[in-house]
N, C-alpha and C. Protein backbone atom coordinates (compact mmCIF):
# COMPACT_ATOMS: atom_id res chain seq x y z
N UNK A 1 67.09 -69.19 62.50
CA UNK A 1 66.87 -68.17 61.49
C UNK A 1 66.39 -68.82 60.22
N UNK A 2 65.22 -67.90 59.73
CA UNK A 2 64.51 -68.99 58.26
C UNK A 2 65.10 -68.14 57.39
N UNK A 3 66.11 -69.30 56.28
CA UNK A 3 67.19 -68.85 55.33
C UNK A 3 66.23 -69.12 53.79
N UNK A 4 64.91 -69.82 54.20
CA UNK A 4 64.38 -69.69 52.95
C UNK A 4 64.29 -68.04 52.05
N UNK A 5 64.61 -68.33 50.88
CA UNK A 5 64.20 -67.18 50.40
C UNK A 5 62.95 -66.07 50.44
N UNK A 6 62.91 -64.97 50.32
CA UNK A 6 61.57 -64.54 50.10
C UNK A 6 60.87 -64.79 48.94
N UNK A 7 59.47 -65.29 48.66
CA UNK A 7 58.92 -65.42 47.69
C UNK A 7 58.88 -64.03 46.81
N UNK A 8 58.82 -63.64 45.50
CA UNK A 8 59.06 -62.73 44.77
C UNK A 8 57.50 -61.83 45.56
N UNK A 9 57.60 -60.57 45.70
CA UNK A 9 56.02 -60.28 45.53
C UNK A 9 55.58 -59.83 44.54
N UNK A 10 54.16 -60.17 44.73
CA UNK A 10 53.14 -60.03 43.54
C UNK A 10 52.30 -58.28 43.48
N UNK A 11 52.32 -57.84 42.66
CA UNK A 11 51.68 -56.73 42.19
C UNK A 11 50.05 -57.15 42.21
N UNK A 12 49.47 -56.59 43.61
CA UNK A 12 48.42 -56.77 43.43
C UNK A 12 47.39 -55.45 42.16
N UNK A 13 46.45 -56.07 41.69
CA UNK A 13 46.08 -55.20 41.05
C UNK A 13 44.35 -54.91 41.73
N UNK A 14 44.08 -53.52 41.66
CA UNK A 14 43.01 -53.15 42.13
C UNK A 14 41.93 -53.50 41.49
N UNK A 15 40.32 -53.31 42.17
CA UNK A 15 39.64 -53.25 41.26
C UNK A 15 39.50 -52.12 39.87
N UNK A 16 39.32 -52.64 39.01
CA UNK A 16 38.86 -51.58 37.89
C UNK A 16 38.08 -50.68 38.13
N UNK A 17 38.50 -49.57 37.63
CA UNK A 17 37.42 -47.56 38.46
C UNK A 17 36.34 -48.20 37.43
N UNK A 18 35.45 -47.72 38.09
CA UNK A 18 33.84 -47.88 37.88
C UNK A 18 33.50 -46.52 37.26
N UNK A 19 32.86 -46.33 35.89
CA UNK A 19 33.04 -45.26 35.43
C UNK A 19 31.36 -44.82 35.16
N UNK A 20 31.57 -43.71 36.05
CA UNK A 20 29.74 -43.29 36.39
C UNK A 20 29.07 -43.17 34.87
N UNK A 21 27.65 -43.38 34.87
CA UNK A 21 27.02 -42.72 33.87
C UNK A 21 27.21 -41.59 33.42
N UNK A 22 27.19 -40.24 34.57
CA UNK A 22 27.19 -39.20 34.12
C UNK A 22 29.09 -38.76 33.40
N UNK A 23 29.93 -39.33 34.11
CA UNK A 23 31.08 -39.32 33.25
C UNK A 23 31.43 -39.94 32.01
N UNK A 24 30.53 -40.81 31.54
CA UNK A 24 30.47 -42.04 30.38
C UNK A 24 29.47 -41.08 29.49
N UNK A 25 28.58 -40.29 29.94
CA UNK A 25 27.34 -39.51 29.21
C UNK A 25 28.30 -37.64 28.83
N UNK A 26 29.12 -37.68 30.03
CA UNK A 26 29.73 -36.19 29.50
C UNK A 26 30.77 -36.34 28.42
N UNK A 27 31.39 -37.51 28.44
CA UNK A 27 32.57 -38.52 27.55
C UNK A 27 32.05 -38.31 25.85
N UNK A 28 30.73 -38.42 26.14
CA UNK A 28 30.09 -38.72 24.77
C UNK A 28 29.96 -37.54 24.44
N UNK A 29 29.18 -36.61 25.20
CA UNK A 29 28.70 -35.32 24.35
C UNK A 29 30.21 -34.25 23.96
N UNK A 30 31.37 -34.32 24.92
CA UNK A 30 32.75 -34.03 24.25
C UNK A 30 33.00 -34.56 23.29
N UNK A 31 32.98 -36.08 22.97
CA UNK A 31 33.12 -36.25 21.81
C UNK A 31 32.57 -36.00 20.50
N UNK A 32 30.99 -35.97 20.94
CA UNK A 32 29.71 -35.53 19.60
C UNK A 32 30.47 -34.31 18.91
N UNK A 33 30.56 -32.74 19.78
CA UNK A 33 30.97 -31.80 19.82
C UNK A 33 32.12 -32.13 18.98
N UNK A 34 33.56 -32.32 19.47
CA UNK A 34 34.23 -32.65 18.55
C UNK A 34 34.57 -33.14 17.23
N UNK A 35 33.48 -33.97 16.93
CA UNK A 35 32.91 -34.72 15.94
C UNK A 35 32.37 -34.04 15.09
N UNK A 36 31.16 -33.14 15.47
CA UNK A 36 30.45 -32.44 14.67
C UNK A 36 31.32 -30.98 14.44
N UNK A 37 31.77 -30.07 15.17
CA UNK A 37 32.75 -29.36 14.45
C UNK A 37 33.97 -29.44 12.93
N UNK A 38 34.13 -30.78 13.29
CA UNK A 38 35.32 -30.78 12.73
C UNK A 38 34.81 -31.87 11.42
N UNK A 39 33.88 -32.39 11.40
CA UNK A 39 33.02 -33.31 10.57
C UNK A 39 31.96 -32.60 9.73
N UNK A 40 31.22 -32.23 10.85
CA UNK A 40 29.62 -31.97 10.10
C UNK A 40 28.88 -32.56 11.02
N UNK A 41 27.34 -32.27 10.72
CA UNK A 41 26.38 -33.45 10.85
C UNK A 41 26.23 -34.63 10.17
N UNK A 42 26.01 -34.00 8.98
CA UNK A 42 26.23 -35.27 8.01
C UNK A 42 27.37 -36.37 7.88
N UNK A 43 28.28 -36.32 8.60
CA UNK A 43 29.68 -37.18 8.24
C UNK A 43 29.38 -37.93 9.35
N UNK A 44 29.50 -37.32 10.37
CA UNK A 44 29.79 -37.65 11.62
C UNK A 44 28.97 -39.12 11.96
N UNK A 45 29.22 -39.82 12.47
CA UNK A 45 28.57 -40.96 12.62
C UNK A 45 28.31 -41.34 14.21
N UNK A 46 27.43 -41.97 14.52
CA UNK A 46 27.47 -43.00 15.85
C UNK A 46 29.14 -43.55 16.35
N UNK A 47 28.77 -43.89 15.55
CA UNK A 47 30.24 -45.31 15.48
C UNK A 47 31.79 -44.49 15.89
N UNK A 48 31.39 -43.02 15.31
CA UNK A 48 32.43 -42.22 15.28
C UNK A 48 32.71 -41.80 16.90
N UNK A 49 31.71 -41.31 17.26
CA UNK A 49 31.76 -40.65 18.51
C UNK A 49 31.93 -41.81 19.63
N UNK A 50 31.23 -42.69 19.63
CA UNK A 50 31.87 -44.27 19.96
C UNK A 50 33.39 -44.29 20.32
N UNK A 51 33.53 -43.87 19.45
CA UNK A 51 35.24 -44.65 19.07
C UNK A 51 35.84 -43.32 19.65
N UNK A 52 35.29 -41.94 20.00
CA UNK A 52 36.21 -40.91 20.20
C UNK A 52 35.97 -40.93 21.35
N UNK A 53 34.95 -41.46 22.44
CA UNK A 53 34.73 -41.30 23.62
C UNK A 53 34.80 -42.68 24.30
N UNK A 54 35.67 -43.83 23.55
CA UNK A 54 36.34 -45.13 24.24
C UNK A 54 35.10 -45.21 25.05
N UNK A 55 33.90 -45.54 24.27
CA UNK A 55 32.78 -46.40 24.59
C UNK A 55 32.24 -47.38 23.68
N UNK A 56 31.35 -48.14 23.93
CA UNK A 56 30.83 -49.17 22.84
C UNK A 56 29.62 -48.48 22.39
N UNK A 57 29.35 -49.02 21.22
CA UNK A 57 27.99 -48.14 20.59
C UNK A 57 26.85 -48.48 21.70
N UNK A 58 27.17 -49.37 22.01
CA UNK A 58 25.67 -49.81 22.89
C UNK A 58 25.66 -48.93 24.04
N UNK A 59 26.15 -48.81 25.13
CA UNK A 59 26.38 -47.82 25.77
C UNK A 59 26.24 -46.06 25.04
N UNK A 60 26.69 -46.15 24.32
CA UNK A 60 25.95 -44.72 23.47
C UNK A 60 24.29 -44.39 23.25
N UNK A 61 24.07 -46.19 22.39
CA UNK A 61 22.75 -45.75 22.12
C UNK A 61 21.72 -45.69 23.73
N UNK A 62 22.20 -46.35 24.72
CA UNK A 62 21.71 -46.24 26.43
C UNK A 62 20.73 -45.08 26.85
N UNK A 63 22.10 -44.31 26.44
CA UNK A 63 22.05 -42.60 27.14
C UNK A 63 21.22 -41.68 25.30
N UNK A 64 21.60 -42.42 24.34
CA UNK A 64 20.55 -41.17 23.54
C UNK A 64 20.53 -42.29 22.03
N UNK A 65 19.43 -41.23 21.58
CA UNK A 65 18.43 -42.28 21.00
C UNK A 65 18.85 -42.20 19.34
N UNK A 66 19.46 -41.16 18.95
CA UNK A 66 20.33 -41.07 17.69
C UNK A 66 20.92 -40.00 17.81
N UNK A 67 20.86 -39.61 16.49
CA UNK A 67 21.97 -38.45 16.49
C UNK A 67 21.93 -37.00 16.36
N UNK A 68 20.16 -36.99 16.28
CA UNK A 68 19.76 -35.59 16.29
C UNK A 68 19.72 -35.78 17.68
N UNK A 69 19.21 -36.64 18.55
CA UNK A 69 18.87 -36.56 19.90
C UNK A 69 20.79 -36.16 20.93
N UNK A 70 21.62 -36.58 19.79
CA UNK A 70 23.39 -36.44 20.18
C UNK A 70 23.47 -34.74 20.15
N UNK A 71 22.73 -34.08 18.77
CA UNK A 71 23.49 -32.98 18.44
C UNK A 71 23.10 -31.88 19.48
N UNK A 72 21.29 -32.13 19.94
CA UNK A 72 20.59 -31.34 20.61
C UNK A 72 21.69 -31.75 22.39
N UNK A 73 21.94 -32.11 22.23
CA UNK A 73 22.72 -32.35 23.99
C UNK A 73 24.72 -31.11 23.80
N UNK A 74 24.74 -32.00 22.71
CA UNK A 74 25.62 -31.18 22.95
C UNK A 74 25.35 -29.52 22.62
N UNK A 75 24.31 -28.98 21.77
CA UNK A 75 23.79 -27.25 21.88
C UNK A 75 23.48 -27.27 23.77
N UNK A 76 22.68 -28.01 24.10
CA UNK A 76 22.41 -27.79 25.16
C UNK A 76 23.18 -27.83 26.03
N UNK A 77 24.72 -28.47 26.35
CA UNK A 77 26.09 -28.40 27.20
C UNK A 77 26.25 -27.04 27.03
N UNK A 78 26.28 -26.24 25.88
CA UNK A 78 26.81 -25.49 25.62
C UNK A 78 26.29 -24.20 25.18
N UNK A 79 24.62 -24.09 25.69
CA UNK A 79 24.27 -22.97 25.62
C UNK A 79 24.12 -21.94 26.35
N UNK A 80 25.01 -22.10 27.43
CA UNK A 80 25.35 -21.29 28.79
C UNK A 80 26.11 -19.62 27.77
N UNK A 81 26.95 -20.22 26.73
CA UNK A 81 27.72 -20.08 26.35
C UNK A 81 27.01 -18.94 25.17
N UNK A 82 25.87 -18.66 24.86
CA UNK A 82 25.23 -18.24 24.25
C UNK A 82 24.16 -16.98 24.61
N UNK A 83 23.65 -17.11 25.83
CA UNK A 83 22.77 -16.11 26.53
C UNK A 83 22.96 -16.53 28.05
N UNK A 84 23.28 -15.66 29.16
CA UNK A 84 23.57 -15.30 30.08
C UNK A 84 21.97 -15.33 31.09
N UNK A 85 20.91 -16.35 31.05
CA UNK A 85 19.88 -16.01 30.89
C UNK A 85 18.98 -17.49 31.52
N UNK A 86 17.92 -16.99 32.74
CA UNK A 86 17.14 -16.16 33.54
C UNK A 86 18.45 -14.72 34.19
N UNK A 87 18.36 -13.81 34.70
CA UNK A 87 19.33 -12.96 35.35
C UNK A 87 18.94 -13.34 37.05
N UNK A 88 20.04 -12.93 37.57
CA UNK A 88 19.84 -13.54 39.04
C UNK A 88 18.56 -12.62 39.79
N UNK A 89 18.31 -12.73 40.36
CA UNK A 89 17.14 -11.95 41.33
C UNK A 89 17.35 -10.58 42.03
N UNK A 90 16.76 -9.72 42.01
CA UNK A 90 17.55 -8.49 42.22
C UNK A 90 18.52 -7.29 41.34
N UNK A 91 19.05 -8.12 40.67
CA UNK A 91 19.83 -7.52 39.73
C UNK A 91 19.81 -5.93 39.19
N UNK A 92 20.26 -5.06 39.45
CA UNK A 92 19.79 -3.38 39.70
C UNK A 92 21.42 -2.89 38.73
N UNK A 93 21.77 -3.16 37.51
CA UNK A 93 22.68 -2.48 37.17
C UNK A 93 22.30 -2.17 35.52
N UNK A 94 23.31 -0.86 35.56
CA UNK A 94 23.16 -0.23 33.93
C UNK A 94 22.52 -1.42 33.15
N UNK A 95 21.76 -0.77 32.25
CA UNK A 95 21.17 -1.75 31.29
C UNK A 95 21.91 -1.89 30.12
N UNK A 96 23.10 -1.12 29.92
CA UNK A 96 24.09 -1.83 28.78
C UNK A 96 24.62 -2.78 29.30
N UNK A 97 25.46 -2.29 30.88
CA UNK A 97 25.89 -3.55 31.51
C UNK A 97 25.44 -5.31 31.54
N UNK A 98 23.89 -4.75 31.84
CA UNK A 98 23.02 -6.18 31.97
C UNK A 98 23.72 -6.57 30.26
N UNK A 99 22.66 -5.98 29.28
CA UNK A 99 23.12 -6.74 28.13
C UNK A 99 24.46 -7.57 28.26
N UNK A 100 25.92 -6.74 28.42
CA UNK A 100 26.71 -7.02 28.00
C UNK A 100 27.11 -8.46 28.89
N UNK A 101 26.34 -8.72 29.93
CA UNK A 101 26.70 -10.17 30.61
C UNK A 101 25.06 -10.73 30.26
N UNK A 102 24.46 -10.48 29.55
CA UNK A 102 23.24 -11.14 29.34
C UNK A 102 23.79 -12.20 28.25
N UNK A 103 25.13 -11.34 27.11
CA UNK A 103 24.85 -11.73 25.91
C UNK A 103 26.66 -12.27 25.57
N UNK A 104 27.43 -12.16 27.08
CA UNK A 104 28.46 -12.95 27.33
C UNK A 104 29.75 -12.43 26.27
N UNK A 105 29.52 -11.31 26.82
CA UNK A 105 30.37 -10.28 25.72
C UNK A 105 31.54 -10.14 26.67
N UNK A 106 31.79 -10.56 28.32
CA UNK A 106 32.74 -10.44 29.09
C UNK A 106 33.38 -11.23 29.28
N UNK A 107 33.46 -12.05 28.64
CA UNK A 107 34.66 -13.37 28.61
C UNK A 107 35.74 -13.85 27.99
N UNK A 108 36.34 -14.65 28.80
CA UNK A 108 38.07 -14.57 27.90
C UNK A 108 37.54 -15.05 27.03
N UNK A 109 38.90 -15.06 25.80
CA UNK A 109 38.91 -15.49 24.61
C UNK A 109 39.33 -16.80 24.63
N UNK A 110 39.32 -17.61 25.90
CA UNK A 110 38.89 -19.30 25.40
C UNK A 110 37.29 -19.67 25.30
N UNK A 111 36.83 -18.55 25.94
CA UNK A 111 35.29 -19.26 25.90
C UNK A 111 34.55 -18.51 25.17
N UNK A 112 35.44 -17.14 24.80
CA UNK A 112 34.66 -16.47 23.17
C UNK A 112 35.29 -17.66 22.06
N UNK A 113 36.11 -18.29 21.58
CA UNK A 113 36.30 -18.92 20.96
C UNK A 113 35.53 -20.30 20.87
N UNK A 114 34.81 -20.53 22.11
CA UNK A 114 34.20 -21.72 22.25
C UNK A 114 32.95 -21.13 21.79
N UNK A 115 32.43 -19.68 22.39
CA UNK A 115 31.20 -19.66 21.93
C UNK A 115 31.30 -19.48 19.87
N UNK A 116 32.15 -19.17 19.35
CA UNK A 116 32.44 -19.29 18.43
C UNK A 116 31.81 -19.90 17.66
N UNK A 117 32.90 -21.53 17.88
CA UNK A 117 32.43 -22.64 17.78
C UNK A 117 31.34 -23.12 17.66
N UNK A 118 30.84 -22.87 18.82
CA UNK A 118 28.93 -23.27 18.73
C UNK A 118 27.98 -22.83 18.21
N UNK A 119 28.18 -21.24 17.90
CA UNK A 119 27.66 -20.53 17.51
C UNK A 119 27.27 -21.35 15.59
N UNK A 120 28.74 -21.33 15.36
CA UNK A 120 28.70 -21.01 13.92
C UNK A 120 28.38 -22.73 13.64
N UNK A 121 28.30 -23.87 14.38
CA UNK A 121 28.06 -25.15 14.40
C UNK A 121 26.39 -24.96 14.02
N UNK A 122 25.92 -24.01 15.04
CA UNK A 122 24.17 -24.02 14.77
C UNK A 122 23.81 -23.72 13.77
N UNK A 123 24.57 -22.49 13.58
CA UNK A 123 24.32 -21.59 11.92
C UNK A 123 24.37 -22.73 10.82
N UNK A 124 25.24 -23.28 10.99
CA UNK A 124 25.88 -23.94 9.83
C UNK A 124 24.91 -25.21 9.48
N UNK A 125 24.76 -25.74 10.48
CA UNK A 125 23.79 -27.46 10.51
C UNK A 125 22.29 -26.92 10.34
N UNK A 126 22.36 -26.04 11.13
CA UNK A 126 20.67 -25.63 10.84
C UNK A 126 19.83 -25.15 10.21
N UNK A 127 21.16 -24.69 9.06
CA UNK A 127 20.80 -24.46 7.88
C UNK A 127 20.59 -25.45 6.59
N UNK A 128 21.56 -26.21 6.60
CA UNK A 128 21.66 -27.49 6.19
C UNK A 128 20.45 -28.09 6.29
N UNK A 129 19.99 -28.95 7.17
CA UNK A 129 19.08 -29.77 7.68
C UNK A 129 18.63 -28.99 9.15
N UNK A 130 17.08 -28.09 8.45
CA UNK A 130 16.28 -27.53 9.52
C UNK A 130 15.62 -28.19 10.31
N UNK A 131 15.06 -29.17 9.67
CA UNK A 131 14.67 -30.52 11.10
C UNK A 131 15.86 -30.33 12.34
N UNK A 132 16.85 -30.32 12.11
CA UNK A 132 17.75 -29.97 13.44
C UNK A 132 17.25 -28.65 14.29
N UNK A 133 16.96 -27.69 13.34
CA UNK A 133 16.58 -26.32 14.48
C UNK A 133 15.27 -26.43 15.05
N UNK A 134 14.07 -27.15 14.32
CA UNK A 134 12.95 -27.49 14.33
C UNK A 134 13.05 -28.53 15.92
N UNK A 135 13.66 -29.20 15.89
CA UNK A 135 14.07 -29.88 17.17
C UNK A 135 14.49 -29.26 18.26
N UNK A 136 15.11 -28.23 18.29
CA UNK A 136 15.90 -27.56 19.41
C UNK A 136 14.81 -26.85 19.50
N UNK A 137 14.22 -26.39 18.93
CA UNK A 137 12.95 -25.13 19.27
C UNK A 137 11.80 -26.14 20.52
N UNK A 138 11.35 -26.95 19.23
CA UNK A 138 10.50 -27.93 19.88
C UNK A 138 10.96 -28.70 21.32
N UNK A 139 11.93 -28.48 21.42
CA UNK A 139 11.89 -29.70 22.67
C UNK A 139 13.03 -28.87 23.76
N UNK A 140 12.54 -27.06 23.56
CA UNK A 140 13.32 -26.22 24.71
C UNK A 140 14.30 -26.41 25.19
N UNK A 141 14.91 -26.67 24.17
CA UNK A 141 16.77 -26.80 24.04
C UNK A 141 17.43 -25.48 23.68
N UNK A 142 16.83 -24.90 23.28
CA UNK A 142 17.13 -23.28 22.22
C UNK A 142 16.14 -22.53 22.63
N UNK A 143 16.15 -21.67 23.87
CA UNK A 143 14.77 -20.71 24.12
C UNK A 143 15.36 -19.00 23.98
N UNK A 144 16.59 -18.83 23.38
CA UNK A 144 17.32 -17.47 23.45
C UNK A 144 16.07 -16.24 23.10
N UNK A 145 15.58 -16.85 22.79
CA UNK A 145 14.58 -15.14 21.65
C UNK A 145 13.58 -15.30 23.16
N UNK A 146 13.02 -16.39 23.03
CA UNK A 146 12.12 -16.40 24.05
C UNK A 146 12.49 -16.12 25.97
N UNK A 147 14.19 -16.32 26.49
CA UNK A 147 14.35 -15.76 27.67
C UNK A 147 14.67 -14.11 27.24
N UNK A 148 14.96 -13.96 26.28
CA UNK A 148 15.48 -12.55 25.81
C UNK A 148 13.90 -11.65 26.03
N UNK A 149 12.59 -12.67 25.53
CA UNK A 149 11.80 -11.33 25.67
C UNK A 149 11.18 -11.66 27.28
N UNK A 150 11.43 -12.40 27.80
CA UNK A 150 10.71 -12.46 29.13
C UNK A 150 11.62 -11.33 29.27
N UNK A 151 13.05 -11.34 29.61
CA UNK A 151 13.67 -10.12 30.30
C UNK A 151 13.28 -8.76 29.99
N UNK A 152 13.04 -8.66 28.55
CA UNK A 152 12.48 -7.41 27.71
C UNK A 152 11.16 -7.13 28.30
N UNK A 153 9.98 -7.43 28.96
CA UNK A 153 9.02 -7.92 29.62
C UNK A 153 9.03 -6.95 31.15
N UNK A 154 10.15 -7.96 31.51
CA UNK A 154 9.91 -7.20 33.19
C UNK A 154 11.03 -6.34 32.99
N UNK A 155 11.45 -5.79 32.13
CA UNK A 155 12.43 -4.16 32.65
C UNK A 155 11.31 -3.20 32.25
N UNK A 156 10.09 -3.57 31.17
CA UNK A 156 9.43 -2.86 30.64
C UNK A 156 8.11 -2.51 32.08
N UNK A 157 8.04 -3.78 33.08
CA UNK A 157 7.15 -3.70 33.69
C UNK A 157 8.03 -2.85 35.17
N UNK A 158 9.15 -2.63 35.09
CA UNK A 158 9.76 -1.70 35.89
C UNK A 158 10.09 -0.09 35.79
N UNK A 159 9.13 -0.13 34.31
CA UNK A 159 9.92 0.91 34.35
C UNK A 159 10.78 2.02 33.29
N UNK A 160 11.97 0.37 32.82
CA UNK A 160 13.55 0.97 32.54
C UNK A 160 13.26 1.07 31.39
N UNK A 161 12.01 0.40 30.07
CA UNK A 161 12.18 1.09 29.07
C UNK A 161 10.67 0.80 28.45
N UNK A 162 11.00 1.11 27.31
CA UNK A 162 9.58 0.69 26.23
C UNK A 162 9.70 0.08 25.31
N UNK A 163 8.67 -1.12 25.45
CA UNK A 163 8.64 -2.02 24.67
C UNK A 163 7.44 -2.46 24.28
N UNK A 164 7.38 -1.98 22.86
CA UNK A 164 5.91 -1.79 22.05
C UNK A 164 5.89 -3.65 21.41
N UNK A 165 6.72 -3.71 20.90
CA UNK A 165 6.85 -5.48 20.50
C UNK A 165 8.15 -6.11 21.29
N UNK A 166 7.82 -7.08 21.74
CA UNK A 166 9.09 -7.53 22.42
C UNK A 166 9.42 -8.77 21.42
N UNK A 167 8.44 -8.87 20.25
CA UNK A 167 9.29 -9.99 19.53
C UNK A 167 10.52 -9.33 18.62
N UNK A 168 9.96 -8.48 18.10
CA UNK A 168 10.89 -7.27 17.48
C UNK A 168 12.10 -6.79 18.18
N UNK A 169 11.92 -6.25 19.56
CA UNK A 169 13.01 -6.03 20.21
C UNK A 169 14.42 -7.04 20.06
N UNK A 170 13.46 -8.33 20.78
CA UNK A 170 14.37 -9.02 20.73
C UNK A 170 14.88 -9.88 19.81
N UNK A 171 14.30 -9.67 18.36
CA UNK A 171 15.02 -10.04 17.42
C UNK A 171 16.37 -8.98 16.84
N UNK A 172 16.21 -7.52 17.18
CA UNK A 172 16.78 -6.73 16.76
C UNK A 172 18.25 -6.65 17.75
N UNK A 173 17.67 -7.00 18.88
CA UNK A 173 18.83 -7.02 19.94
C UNK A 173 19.74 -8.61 19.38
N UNK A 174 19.09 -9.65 19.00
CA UNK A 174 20.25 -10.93 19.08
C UNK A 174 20.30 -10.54 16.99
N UNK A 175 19.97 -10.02 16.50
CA UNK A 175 20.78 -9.29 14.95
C UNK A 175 21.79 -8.58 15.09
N UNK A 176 21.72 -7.77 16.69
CA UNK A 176 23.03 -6.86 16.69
C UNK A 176 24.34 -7.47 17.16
N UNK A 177 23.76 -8.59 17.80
CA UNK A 177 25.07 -9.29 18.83
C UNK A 177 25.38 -10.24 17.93
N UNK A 178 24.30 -11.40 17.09
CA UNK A 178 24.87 -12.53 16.63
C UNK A 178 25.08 -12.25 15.17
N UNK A 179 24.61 -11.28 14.78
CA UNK A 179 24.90 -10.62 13.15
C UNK A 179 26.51 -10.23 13.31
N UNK A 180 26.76 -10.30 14.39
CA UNK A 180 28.50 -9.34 14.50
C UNK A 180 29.45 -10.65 14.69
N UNK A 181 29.06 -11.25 16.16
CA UNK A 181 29.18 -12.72 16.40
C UNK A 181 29.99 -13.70 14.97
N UNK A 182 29.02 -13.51 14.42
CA UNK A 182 28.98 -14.89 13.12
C UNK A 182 29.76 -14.05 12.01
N UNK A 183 31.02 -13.74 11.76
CA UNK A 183 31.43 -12.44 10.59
C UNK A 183 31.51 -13.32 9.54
N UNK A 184 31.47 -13.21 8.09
CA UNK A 184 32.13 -13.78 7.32
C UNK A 184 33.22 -15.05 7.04
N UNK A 185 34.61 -13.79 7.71
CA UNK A 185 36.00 -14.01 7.70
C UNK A 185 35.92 -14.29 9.14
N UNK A 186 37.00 -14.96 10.04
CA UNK A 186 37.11 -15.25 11.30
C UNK A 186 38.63 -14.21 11.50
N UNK A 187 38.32 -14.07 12.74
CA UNK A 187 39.25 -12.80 13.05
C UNK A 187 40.17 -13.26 14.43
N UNK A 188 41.44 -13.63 13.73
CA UNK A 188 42.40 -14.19 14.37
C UNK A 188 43.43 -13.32 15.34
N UNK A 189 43.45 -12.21 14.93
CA UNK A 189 44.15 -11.19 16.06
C UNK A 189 43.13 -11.00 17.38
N UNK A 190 43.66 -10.26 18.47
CA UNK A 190 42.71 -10.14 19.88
C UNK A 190 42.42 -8.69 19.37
N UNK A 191 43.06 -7.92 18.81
CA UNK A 191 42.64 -6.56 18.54
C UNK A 191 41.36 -6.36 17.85
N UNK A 192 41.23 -7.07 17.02
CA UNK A 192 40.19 -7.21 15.85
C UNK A 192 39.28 -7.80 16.75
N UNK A 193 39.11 -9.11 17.38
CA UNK A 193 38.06 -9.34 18.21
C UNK A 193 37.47 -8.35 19.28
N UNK A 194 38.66 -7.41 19.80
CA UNK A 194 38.19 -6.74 21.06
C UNK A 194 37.26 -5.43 20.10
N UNK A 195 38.08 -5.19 19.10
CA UNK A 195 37.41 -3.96 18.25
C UNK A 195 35.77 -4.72 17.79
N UNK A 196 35.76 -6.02 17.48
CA UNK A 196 34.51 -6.13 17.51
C UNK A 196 33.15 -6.09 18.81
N UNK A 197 33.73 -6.12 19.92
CA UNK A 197 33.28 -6.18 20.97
C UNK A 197 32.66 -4.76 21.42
N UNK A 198 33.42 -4.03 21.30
CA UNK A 198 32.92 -2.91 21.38
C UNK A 198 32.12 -2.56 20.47
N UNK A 199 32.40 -2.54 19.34
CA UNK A 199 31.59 -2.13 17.92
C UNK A 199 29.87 -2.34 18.53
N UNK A 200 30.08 -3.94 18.96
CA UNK A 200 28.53 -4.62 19.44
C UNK A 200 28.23 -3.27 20.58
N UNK A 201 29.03 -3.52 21.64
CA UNK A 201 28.83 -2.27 22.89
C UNK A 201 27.96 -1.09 22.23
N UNK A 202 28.61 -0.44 21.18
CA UNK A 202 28.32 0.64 20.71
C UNK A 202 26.50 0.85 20.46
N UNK A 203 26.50 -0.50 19.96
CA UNK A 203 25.07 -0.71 18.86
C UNK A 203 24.28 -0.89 19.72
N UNK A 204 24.53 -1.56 20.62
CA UNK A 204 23.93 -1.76 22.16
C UNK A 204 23.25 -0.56 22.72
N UNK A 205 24.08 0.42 22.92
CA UNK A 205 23.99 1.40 23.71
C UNK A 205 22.57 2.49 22.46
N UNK A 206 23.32 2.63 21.09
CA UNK A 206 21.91 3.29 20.64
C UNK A 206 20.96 2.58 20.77
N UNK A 207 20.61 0.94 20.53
CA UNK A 207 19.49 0.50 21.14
C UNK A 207 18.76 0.93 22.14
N UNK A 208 19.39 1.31 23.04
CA UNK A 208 18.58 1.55 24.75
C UNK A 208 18.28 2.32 24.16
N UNK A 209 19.47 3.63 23.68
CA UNK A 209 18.39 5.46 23.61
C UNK A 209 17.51 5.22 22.65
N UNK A 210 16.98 4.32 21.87
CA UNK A 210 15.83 4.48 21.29
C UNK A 210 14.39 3.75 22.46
N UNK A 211 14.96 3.07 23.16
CA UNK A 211 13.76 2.83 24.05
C UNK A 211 13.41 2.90 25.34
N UNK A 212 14.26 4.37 25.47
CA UNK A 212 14.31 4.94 27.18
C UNK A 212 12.95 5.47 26.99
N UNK A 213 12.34 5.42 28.09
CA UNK A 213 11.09 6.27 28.80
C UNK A 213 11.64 7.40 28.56
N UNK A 214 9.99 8.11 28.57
CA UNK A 214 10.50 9.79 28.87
C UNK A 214 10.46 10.36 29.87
């Protein structure tokens, strides 16, 4: 019988997780986002978002090229969140209905609060420093007015209504949703939000009866 002792064992350790681009690239634009909410554009730094997404700057600058090229990624994560838009193929329901999932008026209040967020991030920076909106336009990051009138387009070529300007339309349609959207004061009860929801519904609905066929 072997009375030698057992040697202690050793804790092998694995290799280190290999951390994909695209998880090292989504790492960053959570952090930009974070950054720029709660910062600005102007504050917010490289170095910052770096340090919030436990990467090295170099690896940051890899995947994007500064920080307008940072801000336009993260609008673009997050403009799902904004217009509901190409509509799926087929699509045959009430045309308030359409709006009201065109323009993402049916969602809980974590991702109305997110659209919030983004919303009032664009307002806010792109007002500031328009070279930022000038960018999102330019490089079809931000096409809302423009999928809004393609849709305005083919309901008109079906049919469902009239549409003498569709730039007009569809400026008047995202004044009714994002004029309500963006309030002043921020409205912290669910009552007050849901009462705004409808309010939009409402405005919605005289929209159409002014441009039903006869």
């Amino acid at each position: 019988m072997n009375d030698t002792p057992d040697e202690p064992s050793r804790t092998r350790r694995g290799r280190p997780r290999i951390v994909s681009d695209d998880e090292r690239r989504s790492a960053i634009v959570k952090a930009a986002h974070e950054a720029f909410v709660e910062q600005g554009f102007a504050r917010t730094t490289t170095a910052m978002v770096a340090a919030r997404a436990k990467v090295s700057k170099r690896s940051l600058y890899e995947m994007f090229e500064d920080k307008t090229e940072l801000f336009a990624a993260v609008v673009r994560e997050n403009r799902h969140l904004i217009l509901d838009l190409p509509r799926p193929a087929g699509e045959d329901l009430p045309l308030l209905d359409t709006l009201v999932r065109i323009f993402r008026l049916d969602i809980d209040e974590k991702a109305e609060r997110e659209r919030e967020a983004i919303l009032n991030l664009i307002a806010r920076e792109s007002t500031q420093f328009p070279e930022l909106s000038d960018y999102l336009y330019e490089n079809n990051i931000l096409r809302s007015r423009e999928e809004l009138i393609e849709w305005l387009l083919e309901q008109a070529r079906q049919d469902r209504m009239v549409v003498d300007d569709p730039l007009i339309h569809a400026g008047m349609l995202m004044d009714i949703v994002f004029g309500a959207l963006l309030p002043r004061r921020r409205l912290a009860d669910r009552a007050g939000r849901t009462r705004r929801i409808e309010h939009i519904k409402q405005r919605l609905a005289i929209f159409l009866r002014g441009i039903q066929p006869d």
